[in-house]
N, C-alpha and C. Protein backbone atom coordinates (compact mmCIF):
# COMPACT_ATOMS: atom_id res chain seq x y z
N UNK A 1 4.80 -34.16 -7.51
CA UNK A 1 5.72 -33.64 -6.51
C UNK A 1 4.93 -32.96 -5.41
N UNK A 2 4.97 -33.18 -4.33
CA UNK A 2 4.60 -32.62 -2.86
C UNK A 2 4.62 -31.06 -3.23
N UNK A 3 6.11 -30.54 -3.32
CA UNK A 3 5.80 -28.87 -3.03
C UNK A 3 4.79 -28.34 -4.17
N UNK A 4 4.69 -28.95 -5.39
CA UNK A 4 3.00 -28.55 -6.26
C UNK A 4 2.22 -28.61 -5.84
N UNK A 5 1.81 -29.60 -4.80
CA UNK A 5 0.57 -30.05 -4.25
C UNK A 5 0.40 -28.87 -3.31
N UNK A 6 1.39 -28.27 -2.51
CA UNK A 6 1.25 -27.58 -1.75
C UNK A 6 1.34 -26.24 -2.42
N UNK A 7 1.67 -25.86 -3.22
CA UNK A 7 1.30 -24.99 -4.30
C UNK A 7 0.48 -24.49 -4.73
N UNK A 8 -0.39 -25.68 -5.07
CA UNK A 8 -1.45 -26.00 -5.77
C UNK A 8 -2.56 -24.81 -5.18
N UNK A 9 -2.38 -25.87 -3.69
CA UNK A 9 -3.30 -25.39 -2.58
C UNK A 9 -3.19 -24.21 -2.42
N UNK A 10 -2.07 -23.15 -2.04
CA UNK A 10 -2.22 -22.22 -1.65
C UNK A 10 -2.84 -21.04 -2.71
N UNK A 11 -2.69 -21.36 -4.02
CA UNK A 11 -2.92 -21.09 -4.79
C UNK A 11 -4.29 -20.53 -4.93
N UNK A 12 -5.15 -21.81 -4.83
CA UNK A 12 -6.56 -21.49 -4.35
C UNK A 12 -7.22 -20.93 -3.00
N UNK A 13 -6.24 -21.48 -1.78
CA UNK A 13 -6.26 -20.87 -0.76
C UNK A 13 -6.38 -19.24 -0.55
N UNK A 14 -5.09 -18.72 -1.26
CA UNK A 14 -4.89 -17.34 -1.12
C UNK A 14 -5.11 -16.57 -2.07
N UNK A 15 -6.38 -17.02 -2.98
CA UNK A 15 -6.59 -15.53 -4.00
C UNK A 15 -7.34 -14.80 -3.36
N UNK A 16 -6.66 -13.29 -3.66
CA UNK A 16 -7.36 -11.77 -3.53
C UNK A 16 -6.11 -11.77 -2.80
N UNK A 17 -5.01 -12.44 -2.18
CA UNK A 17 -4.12 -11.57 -1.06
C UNK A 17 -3.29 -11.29 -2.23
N UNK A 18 -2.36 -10.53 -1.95
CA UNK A 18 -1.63 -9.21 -3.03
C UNK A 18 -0.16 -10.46 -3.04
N UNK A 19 0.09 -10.38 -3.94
CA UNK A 19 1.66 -11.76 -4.49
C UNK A 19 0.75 -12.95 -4.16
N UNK A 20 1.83 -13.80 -4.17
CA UNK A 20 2.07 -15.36 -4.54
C UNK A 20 3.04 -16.18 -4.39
N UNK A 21 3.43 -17.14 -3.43
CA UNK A 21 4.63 -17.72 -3.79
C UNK A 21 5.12 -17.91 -4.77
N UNK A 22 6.83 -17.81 -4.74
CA UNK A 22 7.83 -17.80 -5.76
C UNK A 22 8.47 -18.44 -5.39
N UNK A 23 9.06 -19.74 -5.72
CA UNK A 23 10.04 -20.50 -5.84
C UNK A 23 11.11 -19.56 -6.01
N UNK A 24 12.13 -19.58 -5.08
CA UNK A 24 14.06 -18.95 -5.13
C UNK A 24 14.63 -20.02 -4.25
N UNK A 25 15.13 -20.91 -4.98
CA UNK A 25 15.76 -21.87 -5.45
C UNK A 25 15.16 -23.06 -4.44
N UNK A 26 15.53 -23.07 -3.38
CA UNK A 26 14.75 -24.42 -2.78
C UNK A 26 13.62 -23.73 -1.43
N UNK A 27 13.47 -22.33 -1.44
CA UNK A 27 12.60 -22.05 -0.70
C UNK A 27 11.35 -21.07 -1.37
N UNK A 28 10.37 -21.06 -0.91
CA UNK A 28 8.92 -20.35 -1.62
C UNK A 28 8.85 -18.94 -0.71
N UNK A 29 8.61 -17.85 -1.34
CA UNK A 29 8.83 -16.64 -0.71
C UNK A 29 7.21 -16.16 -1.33
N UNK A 30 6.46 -15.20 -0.82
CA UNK A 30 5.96 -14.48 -0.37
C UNK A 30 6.14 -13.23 -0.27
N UNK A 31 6.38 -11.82 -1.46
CA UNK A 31 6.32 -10.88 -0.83
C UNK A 31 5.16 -9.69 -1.58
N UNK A 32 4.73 -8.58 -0.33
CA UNK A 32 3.93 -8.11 -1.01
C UNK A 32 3.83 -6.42 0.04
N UNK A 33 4.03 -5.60 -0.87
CA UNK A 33 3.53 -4.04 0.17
C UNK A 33 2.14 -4.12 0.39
N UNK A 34 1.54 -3.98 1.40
CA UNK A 34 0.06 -3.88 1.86
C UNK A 34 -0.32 -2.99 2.55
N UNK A 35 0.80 -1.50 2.65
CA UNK A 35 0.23 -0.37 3.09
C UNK A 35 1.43 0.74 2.33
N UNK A 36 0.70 2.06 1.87
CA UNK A 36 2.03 2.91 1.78
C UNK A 36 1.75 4.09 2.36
N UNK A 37 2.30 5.04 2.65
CA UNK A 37 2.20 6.47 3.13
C UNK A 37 2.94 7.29 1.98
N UNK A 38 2.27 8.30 1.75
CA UNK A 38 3.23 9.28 0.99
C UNK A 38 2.51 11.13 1.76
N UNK A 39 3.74 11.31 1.75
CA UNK A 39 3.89 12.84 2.03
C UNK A 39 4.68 13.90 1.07
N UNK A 40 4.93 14.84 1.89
CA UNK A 40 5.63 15.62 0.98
C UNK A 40 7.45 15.43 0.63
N UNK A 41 7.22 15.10 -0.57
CA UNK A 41 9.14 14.51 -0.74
C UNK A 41 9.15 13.52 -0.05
N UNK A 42 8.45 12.50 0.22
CA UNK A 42 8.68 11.31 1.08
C UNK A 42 7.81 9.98 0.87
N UNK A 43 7.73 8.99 0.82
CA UNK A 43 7.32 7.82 0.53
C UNK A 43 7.44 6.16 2.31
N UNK A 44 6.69 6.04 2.32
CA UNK A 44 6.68 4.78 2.89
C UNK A 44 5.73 3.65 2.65
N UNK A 45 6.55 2.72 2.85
CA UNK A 45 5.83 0.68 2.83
C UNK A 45 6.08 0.31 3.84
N UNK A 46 5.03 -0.58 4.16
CA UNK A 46 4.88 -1.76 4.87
C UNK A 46 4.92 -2.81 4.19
N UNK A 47 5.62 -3.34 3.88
CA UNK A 47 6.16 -4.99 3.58
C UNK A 47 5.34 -6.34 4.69
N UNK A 48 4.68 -7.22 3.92
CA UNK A 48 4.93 -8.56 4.53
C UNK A 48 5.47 -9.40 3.84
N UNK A 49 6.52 -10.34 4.58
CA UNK A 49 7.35 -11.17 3.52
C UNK A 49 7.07 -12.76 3.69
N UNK A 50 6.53 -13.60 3.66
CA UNK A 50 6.86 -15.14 4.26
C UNK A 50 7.20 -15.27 3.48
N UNK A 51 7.66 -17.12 4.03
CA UNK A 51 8.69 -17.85 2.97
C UNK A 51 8.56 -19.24 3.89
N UNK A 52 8.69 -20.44 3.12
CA UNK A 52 8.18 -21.68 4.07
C UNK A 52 9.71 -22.82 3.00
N UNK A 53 10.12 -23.39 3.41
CA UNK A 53 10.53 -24.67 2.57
C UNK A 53 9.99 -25.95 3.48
N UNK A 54 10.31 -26.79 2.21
CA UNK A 54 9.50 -28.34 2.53
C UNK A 54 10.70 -29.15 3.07
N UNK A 55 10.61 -29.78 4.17
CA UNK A 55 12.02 -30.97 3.93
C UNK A 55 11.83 -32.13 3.94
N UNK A 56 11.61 -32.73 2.32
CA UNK A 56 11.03 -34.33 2.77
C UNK A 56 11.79 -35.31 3.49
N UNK A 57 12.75 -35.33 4.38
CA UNK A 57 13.29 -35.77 4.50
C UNK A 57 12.59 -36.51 6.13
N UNK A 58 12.49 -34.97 6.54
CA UNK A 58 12.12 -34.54 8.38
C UNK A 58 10.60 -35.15 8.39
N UNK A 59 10.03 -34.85 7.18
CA UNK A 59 8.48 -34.68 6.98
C UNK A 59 7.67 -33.30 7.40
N UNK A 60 8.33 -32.16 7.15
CA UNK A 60 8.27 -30.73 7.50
C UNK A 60 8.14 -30.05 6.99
N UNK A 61 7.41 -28.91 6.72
CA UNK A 61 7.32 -27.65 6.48
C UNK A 61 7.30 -26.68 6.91
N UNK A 62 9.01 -26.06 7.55
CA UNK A 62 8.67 -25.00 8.03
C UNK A 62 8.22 -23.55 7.13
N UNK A 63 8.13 -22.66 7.74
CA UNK A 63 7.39 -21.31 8.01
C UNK A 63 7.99 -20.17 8.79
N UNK A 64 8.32 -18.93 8.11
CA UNK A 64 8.40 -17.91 8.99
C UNK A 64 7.85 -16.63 8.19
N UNK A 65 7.71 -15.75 8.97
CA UNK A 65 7.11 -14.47 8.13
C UNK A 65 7.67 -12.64 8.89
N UNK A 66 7.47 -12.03 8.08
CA UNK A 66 7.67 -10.80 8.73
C UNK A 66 7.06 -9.51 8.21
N UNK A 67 7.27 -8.36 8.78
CA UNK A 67 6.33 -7.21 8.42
C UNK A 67 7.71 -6.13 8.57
N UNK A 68 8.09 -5.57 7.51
CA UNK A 68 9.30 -4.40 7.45
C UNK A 68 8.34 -3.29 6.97
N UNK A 69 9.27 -2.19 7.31
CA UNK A 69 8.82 -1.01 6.62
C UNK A 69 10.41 -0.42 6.01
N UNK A 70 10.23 0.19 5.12
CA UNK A 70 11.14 1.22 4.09
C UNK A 70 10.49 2.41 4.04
N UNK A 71 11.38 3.70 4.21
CA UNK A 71 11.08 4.92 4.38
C UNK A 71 12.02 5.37 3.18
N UNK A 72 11.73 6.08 2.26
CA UNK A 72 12.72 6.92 1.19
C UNK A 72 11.88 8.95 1.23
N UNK A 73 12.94 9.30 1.01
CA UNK A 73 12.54 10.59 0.57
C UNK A 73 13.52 11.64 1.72
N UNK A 74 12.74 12.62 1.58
CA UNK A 74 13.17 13.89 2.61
C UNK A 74 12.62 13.61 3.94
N UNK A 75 13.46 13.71 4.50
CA UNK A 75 13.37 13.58 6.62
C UNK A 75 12.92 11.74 6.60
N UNK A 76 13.41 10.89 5.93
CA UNK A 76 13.16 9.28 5.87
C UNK A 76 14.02 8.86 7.19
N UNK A 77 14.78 10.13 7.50
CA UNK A 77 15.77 9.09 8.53
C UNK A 77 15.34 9.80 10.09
N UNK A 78 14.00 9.97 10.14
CA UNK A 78 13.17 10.31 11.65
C UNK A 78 13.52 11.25 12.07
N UNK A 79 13.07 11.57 13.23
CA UNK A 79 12.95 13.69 14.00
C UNK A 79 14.79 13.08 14.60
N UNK A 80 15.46 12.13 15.05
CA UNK A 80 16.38 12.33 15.55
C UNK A 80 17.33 12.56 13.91
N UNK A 81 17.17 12.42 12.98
CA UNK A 81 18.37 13.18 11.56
C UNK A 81 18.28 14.01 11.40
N UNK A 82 18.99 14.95 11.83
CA UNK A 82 19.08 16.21 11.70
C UNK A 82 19.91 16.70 10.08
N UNK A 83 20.29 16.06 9.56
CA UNK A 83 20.65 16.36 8.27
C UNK A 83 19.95 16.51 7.38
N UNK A 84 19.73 17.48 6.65
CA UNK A 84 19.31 17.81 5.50
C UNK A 84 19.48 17.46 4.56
N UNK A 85 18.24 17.50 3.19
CA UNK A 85 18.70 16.14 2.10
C UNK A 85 17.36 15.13 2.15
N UNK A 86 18.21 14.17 1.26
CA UNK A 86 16.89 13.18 0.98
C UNK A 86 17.95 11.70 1.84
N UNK A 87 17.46 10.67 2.02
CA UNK A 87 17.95 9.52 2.73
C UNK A 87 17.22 8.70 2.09
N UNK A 88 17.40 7.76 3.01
CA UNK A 88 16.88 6.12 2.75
C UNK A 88 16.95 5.58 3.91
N UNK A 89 15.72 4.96 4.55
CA UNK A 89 15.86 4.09 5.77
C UNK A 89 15.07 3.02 5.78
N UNK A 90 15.32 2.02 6.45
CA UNK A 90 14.80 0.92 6.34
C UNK A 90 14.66 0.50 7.89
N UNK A 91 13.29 -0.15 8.38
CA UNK A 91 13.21 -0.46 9.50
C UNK A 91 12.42 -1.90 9.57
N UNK A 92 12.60 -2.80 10.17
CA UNK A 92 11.76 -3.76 10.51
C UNK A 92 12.43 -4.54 12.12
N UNK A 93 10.97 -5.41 12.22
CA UNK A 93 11.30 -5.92 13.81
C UNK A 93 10.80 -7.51 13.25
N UNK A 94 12.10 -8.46 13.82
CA UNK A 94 11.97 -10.01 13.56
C UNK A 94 11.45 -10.50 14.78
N UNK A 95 11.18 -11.98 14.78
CA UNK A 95 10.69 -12.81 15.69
C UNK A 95 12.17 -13.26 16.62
N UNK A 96 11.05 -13.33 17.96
CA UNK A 96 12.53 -14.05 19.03
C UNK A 96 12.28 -14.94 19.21
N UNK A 97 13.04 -15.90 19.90
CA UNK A 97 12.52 -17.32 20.23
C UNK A 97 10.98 -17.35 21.31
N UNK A 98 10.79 -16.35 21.87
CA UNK A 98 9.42 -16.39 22.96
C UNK A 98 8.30 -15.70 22.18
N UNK A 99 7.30 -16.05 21.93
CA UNK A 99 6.13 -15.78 21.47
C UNK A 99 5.95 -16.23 20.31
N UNK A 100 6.61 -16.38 19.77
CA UNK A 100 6.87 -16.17 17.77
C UNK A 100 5.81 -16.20 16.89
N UNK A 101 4.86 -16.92 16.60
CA UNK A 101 3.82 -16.50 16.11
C UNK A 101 3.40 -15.08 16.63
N UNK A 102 3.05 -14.93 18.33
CA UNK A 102 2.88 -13.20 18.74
C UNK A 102 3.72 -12.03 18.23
N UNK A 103 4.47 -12.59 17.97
CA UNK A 103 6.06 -11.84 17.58
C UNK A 103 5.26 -10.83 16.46
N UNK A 104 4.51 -11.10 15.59
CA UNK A 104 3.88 -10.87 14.33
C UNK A 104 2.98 -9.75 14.08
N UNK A 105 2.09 -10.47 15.68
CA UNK A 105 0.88 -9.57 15.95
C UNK A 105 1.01 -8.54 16.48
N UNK A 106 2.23 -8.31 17.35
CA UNK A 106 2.81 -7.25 17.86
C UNK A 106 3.50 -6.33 16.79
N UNK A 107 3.97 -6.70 15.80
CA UNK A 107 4.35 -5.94 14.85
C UNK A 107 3.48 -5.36 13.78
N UNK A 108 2.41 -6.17 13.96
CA UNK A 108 0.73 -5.26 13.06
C UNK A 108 0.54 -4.80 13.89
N UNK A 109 0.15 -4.79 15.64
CA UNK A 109 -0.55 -3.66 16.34
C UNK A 109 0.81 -2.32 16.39
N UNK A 110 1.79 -2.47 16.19
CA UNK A 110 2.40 -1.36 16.33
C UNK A 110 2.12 -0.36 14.64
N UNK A 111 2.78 -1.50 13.72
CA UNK A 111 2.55 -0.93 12.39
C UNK A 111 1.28 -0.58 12.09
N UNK A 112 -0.20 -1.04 12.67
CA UNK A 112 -0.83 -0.48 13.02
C UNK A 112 -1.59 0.72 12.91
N UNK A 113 -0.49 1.31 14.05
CA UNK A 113 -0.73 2.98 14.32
C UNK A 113 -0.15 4.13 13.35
N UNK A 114 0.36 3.40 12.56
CA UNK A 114 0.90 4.50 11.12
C UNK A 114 0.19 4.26 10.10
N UNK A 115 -0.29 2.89 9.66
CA UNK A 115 -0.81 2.34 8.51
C UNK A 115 -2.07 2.10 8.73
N UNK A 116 -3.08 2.34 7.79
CA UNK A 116 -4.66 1.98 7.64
C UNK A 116 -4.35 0.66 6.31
N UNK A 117 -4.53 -0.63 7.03
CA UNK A 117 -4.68 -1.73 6.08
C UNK A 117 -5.08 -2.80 6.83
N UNK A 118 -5.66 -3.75 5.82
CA UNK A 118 -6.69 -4.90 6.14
C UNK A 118 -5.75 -6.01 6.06
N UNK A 119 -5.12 -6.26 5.42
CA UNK A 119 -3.99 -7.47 5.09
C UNK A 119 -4.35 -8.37 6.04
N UNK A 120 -4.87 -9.55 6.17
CA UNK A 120 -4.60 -10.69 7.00
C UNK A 120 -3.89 -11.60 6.71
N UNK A 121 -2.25 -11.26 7.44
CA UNK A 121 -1.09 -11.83 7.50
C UNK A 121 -1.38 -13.74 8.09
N UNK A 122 -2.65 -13.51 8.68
CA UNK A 122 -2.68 -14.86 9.46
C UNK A 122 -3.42 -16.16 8.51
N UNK A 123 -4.28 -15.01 8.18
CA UNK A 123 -4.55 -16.12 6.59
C UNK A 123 -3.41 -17.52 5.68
N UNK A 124 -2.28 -16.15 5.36
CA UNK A 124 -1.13 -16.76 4.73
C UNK A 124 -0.49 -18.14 5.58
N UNK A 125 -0.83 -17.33 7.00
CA UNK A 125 -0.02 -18.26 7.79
C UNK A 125 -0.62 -20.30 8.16
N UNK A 126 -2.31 -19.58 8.01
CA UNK A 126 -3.05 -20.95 8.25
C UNK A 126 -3.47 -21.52 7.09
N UNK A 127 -3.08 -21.21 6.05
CA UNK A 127 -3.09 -21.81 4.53
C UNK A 127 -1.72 -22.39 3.97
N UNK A 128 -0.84 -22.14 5.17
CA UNK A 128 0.23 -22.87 4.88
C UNK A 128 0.87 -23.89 5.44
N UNK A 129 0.03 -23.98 6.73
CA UNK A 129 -0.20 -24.85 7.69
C UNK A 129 -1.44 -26.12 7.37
N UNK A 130 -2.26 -25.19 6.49
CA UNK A 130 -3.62 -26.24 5.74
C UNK A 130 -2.65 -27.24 4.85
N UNK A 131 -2.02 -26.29 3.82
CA UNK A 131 -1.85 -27.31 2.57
C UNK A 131 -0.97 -28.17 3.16
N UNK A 132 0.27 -27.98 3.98
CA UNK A 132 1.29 -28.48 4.82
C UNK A 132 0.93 -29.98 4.91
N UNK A 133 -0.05 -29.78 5.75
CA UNK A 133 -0.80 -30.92 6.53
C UNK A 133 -1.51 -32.12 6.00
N UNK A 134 -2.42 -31.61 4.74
CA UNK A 134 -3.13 -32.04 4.10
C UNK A 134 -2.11 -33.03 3.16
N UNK A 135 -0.87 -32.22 3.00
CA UNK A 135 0.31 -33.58 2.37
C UNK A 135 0.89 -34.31 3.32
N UNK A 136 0.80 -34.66 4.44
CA UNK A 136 0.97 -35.14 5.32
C UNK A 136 1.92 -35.07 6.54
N UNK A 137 2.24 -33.38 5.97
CA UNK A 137 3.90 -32.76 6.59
C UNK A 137 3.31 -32.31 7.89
N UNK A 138 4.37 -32.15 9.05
CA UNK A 138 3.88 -31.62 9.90
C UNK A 138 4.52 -29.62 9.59
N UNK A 139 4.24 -28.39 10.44
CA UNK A 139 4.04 -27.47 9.93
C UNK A 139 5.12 -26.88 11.42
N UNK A 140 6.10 -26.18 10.89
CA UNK A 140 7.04 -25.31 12.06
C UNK A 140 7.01 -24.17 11.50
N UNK A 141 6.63 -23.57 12.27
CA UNK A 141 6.54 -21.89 12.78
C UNK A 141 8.73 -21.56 13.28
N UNK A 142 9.08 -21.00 12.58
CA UNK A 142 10.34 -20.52 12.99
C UNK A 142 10.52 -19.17 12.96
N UNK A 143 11.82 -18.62 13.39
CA UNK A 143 12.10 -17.49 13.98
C UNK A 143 12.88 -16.83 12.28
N UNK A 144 12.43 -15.41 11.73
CA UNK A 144 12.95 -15.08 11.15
C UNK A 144 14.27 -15.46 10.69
N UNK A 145 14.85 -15.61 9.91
CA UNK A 145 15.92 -15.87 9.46
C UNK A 145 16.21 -17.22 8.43
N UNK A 146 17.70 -17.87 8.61
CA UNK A 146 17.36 -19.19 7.54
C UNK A 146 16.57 -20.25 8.11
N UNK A 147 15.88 -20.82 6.75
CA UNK A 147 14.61 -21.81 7.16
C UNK A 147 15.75 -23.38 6.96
């Protein structure tokens, strides 16, 4: 079967990066925290998530990926919550239709400036575009959301 082959590959492709694709149900996901912050009463991640499905149909493999962060603890909900207490917030920024691969890089140079981490998100991205290819699929880059 094709998506093993491409499996296979990434498999060898991407050891040392933190997860592994997971098959959920007809698409391969990708997820892994690659930075955290902790303070006082407070916790944060940086999330990267991809996820690619195959469509033998098209001869395709698309691709999309993203970088979230989750904030839990005391003051999680930024200098504008003025409520007291513990929260939960969750923040991330998706791809638009203009740049989209940049879409990415702009969201590591921002995440960036909070987080000290090495993660090369682009790795994932050209090892999935390698194995893609190498089965003879062509490789789409899409915009967050359904693949």
């Amino acid at each position: 079967m094709t998506e093993d082959a491409i499996l296979h590959k990434l498999q060898e492709e991407l050891q040392g990066v933190p997860g592994m694709f997971e098959r959920k149900k007809d698409v391969f996901c990708l997820d892994a925290v690659i930075a955290e912050r902790k303070a006082f009463l407070s916790k944060q991640k940086l999330s990267y998530t991809a996820r690619f499905r195959v469509d033998e149909a098209a001869g395709e493999v698309s691709f999309t990926e993203r970088l979230a962060e989750t904030k839990s603890g005391f003051g999680a909900g930024g200098s504008d919550d003025l409520s007291p207490g513990f929260s939960f917030k969750k923040t991330s920024t998706t791809s638009t239709m203009e740049g989209l691969e940049g879409v990415i890089d702009e969201q590591s140079n921002l995440f960036g400036k909070q987080y000290s981490y090495t993660f090369d998100y682009k790795r994932v991205r050209s090892a999935v575009k390698k194995a893609a290819e190498s089965e003879g699929y062509s490789f789409r880059y899409k915009i967050w959301g359904k693949l």
